[in-house]
PDB file of N, CA and C in Angstrom:
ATOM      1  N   UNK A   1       0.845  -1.177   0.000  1.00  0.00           N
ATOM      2  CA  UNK A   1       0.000   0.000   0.000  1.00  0.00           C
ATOM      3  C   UNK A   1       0.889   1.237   0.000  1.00  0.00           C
ATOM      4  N   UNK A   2       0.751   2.156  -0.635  1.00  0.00           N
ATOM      5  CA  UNK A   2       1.489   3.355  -0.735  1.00  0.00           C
ATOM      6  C   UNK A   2       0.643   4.687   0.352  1.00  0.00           C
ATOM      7  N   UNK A   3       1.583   5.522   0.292  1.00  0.00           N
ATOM      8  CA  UNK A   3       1.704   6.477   1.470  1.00  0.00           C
ATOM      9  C   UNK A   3       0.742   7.596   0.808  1.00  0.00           C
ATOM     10  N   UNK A   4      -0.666   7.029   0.234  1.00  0.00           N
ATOM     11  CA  UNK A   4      -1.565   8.438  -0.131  1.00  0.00           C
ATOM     12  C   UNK A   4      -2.528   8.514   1.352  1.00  0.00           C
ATOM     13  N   UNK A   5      -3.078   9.520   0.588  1.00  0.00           N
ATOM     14  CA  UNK A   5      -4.072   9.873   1.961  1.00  0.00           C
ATOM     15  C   UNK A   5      -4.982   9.128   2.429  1.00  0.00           C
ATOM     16  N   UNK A   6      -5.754   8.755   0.614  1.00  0.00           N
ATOM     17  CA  UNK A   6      -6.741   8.547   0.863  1.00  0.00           C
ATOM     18  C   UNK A   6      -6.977   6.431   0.798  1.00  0.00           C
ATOM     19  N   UNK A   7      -6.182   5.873   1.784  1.00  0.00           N
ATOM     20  CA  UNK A   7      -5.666   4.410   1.484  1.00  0.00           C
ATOM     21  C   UNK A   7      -6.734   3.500   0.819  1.00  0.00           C
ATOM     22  N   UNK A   8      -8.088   3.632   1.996  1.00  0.00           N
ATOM     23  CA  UNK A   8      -9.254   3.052   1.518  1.00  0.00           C
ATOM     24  C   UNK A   8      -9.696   3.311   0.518  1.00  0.00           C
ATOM     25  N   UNK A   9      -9.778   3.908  -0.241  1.00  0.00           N
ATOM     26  CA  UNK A   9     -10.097   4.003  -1.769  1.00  0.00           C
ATOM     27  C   UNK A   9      -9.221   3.196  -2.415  1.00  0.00           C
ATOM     28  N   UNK A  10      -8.075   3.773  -2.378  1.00  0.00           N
ATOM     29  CA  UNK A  10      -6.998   3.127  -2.868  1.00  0.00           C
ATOM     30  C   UNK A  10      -7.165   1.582  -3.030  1.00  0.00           C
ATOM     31  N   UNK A  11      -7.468   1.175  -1.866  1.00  0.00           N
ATOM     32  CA  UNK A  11      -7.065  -0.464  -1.452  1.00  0.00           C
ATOM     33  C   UNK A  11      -8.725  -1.333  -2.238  1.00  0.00           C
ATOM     34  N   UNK A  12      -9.869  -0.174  -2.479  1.00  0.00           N
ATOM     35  CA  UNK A  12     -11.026  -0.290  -3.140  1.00  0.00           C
ATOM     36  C   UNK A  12     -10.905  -0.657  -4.680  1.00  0.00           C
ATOM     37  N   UNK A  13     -10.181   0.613  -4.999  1.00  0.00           N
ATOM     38  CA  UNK A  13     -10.167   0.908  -6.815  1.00  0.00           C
ATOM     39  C   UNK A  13      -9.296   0.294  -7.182  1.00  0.00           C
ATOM     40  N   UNK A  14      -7.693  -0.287  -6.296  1.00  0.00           N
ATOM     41  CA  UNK A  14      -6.706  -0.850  -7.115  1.00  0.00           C
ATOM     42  C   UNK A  14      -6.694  -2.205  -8.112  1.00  0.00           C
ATOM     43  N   UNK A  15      -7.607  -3.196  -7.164  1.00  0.00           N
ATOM     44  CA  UNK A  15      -8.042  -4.444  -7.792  1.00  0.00           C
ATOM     45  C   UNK A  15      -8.927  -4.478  -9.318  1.00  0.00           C
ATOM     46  N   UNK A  16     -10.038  -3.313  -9.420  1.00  0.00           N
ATOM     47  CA  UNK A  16     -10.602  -2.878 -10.346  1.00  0.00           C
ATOM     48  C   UNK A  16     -10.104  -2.448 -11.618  1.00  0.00           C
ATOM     49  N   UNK A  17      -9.202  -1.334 -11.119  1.00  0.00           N
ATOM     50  CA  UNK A  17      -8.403  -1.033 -11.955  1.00  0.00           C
ATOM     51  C   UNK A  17      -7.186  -2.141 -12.978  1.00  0.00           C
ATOM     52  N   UNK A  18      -6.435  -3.043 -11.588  1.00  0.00           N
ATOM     53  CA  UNK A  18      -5.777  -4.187 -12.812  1.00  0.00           C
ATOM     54  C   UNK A  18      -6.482  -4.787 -13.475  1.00  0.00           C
ATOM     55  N   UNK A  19      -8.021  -5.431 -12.668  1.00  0.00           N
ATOM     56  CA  UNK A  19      -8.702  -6.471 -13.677  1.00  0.00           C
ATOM     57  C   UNK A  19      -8.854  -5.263 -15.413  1.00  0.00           C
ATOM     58  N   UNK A  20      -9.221  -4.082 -15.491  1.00  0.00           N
ATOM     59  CA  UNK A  20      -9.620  -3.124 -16.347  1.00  0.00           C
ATOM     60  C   UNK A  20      -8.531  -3.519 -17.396  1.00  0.00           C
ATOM     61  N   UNK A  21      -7.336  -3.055 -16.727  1.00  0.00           N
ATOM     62  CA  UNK A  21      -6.195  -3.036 -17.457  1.00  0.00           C
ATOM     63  C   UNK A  21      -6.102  -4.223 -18.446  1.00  0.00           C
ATOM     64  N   UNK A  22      -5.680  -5.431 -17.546  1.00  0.00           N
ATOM     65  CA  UNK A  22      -5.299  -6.811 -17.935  1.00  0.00           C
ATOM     66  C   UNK A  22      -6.437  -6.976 -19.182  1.00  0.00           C
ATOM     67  N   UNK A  23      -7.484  -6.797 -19.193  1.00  0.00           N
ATOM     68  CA  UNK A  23      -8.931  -6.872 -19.925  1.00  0.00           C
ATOM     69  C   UNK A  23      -8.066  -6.373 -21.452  1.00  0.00           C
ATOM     70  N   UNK A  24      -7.722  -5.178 -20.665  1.00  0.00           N
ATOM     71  CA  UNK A  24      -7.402  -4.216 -22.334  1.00  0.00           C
ATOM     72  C   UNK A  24      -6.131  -4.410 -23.087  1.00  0.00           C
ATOM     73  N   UNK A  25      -5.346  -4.821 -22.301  1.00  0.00           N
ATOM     74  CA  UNK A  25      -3.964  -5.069 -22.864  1.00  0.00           C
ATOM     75  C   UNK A  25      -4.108  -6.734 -23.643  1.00  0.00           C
ATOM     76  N   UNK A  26      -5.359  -7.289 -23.001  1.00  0.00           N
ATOM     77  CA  UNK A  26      -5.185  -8.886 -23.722  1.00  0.00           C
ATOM     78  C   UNK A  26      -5.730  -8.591 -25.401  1.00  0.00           C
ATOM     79  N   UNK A  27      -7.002  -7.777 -25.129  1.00  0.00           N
ATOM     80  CA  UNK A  27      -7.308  -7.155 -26.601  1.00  0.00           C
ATOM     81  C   UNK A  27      -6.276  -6.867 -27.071  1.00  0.00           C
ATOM     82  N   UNK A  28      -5.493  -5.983 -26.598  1.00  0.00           N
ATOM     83  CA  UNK A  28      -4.146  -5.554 -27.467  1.00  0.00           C
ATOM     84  C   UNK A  28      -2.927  -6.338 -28.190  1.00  0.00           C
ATOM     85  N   UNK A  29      -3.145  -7.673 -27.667  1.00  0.00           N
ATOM     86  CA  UNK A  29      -2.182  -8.259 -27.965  1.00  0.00           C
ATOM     87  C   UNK A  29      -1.211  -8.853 -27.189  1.00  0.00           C
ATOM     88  N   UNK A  30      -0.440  -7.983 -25.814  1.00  0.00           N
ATOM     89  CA  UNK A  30       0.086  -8.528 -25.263  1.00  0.00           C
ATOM     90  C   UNK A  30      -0.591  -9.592 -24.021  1.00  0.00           C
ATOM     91  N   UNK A  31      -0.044 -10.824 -23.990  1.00  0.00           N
ATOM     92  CA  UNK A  31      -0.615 -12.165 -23.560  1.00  0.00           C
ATOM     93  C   UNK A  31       0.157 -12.299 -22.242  1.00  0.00           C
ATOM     94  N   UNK A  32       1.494 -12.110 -21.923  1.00  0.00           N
ATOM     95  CA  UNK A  32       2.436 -12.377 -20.958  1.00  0.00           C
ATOM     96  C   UNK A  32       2.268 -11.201 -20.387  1.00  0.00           C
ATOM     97  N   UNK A  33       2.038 -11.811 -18.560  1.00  0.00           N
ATOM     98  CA  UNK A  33       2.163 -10.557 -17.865  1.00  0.00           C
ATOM     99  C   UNK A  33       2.669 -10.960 -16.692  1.00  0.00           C
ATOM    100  N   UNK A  34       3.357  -9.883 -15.774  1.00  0.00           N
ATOM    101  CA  UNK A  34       4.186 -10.178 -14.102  1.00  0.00           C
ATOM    102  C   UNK A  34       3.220  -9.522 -13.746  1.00  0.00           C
ATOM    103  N   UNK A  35       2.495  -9.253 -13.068  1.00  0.00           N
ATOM    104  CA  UNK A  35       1.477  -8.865 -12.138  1.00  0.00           C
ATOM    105  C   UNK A  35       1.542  -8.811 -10.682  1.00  0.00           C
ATOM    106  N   UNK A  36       1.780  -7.784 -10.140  1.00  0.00           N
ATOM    107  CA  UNK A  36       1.688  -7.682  -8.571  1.00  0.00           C
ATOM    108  C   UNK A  36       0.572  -6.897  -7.797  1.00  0.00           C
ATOM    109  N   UNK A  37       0.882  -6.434  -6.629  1.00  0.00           N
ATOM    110  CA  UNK A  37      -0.633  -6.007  -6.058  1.00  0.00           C
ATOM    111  C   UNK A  37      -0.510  -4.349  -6.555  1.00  0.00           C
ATOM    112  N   UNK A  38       0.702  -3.894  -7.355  1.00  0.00           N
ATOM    113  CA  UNK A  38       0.431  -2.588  -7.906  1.00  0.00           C
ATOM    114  C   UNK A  38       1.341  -1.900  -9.108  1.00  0.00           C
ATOM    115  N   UNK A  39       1.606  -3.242  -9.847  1.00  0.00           N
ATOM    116  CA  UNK A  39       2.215  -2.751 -11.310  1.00  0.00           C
ATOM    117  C   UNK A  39       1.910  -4.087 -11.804  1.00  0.00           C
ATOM    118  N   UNK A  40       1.935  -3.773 -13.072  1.00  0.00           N
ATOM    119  CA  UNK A  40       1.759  -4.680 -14.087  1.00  0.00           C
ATOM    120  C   UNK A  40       2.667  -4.701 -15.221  1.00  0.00           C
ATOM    121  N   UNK A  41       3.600  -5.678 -15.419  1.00  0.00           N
ATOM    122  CA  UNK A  41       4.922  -5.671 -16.186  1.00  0.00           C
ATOM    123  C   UNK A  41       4.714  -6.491 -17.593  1.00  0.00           C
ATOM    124  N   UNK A  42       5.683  -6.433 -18.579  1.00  0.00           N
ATOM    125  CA  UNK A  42       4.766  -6.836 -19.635  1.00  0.00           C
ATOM    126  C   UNK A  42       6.188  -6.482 -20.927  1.00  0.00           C
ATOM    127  N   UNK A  43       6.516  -7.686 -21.902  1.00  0.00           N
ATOM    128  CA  UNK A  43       7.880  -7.218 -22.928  1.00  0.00           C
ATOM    129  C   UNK A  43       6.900  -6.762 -23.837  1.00  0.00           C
ATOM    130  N   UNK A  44       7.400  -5.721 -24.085  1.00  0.00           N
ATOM    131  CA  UNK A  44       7.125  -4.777 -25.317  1.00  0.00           C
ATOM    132  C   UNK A  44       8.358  -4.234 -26.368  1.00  0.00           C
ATOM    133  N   UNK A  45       8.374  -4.606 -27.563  1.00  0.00           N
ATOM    134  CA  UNK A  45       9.667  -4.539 -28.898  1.00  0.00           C
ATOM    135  C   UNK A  45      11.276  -5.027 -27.831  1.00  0.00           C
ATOM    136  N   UNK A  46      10.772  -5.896 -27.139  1.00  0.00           N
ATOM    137  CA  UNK A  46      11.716  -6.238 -25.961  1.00  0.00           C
ATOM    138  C   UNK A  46      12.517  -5.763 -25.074  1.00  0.00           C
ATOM    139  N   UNK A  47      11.513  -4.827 -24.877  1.00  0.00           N
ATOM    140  CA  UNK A  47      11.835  -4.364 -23.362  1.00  0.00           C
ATOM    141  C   UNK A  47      11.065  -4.251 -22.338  1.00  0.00           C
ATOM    142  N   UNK A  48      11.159  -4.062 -21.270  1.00  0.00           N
ATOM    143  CA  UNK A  48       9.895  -4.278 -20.052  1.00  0.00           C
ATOM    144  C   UNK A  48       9.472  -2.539 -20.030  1.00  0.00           C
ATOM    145  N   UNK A  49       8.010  -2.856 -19.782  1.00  0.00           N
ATOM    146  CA  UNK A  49       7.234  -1.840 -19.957  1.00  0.00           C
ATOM    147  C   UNK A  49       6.787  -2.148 -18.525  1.00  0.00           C
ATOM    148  N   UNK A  50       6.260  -0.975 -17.539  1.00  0.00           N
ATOM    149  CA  UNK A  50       5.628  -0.924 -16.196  1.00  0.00           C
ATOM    150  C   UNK A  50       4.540  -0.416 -16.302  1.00  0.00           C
ATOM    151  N   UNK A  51       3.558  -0.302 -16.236  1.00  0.00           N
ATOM    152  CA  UNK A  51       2.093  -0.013 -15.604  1.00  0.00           C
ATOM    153  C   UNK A  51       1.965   0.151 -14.255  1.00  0.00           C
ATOM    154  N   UNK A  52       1.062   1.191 -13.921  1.00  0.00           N
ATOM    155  CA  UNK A  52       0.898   1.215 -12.518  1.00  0.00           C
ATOM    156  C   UNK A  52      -0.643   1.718 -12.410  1.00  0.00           C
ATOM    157  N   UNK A  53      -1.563   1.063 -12.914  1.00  0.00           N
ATOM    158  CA  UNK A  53      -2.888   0.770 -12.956  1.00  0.00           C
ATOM    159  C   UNK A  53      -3.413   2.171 -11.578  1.00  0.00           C
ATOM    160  N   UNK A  54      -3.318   2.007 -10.711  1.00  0.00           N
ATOM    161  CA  UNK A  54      -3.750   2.843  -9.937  1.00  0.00           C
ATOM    162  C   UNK A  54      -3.422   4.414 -10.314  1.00  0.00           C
ATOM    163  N   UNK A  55      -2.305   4.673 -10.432  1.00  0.00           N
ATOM    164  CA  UNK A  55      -2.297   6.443 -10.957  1.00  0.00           C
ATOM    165  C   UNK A  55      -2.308   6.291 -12.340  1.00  0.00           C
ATOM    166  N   UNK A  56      -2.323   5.443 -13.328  1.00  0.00           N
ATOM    167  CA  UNK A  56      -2.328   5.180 -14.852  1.00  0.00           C
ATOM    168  C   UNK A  56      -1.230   5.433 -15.486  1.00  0.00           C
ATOM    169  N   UNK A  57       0.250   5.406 -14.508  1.00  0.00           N
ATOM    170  CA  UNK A  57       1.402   5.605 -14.839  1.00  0.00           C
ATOM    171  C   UNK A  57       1.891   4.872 -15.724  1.00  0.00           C
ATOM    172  N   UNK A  58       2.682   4.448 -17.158  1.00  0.00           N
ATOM    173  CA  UNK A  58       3.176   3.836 -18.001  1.00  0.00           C
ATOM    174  C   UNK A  58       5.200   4.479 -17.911  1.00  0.00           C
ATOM    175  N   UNK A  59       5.931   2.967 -17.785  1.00  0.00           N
ATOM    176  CA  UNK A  59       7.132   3.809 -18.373  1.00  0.00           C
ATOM    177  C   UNK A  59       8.063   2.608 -18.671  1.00  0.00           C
ATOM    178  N   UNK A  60       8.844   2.946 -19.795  1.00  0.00           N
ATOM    179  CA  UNK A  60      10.234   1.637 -20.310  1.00  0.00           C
ATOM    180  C   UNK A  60      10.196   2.264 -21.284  1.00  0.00           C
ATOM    181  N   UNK A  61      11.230   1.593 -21.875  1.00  0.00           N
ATOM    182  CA  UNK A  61      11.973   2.129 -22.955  1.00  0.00           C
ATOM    183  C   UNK A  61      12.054   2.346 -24.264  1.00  0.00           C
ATOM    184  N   UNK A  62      11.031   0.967 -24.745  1.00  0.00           N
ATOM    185  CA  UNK A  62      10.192   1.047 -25.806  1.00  0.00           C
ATOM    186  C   UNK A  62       8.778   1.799 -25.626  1.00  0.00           C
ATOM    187  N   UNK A  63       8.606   2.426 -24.997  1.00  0.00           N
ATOM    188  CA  UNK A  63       7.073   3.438 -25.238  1.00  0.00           C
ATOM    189  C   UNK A  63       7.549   4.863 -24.515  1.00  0.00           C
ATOM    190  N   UNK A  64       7.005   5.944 -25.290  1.00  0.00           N
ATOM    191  CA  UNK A  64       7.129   7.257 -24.106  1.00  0.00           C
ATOM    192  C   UNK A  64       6.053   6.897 -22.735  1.00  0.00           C
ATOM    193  N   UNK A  65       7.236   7.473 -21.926  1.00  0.00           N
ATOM    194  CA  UNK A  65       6.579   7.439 -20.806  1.00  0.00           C
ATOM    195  C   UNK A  65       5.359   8.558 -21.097  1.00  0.00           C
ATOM    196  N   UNK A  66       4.243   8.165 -20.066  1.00  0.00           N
ATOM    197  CA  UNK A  66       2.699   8.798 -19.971  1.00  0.00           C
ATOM    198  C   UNK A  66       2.044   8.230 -18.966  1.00  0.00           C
ATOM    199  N   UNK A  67       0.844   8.985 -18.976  1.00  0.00           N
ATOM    200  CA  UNK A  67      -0.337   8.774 -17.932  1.00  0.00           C
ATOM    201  C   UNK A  67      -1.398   8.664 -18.699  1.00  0.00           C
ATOM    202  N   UNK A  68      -2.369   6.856 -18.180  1.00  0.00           N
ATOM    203  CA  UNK A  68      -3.605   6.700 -19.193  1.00  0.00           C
ATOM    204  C   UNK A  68      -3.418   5.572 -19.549  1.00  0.00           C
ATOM    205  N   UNK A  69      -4.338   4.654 -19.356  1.00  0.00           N
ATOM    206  CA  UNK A  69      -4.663   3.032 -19.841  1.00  0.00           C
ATOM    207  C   UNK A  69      -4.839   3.698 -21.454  1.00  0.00           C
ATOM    208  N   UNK A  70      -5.678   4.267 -21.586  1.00  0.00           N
ATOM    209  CA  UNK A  70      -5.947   4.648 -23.280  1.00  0.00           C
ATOM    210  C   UNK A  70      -4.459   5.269 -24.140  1.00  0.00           C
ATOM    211  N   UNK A  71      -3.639   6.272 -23.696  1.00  0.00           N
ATOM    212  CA  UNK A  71      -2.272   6.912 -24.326  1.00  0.00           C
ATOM    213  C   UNK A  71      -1.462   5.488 -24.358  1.00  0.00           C
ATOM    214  N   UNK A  72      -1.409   4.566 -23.292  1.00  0.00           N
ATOM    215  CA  UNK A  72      -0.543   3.481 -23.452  1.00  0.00           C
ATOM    216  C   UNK A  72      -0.783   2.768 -24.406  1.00  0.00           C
ATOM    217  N   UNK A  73      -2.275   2.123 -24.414  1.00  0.00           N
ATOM    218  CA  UNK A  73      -3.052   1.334 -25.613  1.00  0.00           C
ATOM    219  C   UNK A  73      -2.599   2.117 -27.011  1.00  0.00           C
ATOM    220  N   UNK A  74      -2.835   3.263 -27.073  1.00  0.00           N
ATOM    221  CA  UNK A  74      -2.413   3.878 -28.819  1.00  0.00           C
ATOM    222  C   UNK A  74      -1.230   3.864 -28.854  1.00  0.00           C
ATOM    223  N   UNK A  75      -0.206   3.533 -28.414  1.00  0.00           N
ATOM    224  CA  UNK A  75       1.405   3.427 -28.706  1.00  0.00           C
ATOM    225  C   UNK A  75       1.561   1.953 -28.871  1.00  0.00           C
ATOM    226  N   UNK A  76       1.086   1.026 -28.217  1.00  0.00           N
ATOM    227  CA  UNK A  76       0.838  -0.376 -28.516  1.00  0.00           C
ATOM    228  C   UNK A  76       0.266  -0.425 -30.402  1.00  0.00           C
ATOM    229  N   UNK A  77       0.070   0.112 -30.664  1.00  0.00           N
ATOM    230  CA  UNK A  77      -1.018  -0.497 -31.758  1.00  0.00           C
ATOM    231  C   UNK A  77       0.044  -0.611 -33.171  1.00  0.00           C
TER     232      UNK A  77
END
């Protein structure tokens, strides 16, 4: 659990949010995933890409880093 204010939400929306994710990235194509209780890892043009489902953080080396399940999805495509 991270040091926000508001935890209970947090500890509410985070589970929601990966199932969301995982949902959209399988449409996308990528099949292989490391999955923990708050990133979601994943090779992309072979390199590891991070997700962080809860603030919608994206970052590695093959994609610009951004914020957004959707900005990540259109660089995938």
């Amino acid at each position: 659990m991270s040091k926000r204010l508001d935890q209970q939400r947090e500890a509410k929306l985070q589970p929601e949010r990966i199932n969301k994710a995982l949902v959209a990235l399988d449409k996308a194509g990528i099949l292989e995933f490391d999955v923990n209780d708050t990133t979601i890892k994943f090779e992309y043009k072979g390199q590891t890409v991070t997700y962080y489902p809860y603030s919608g953080w994206a970052a590695g080396k093959s994609i610009k880093d951004g914020r957004g399940l959707q900005n990540l999805l259109n660089q995938l495509k």
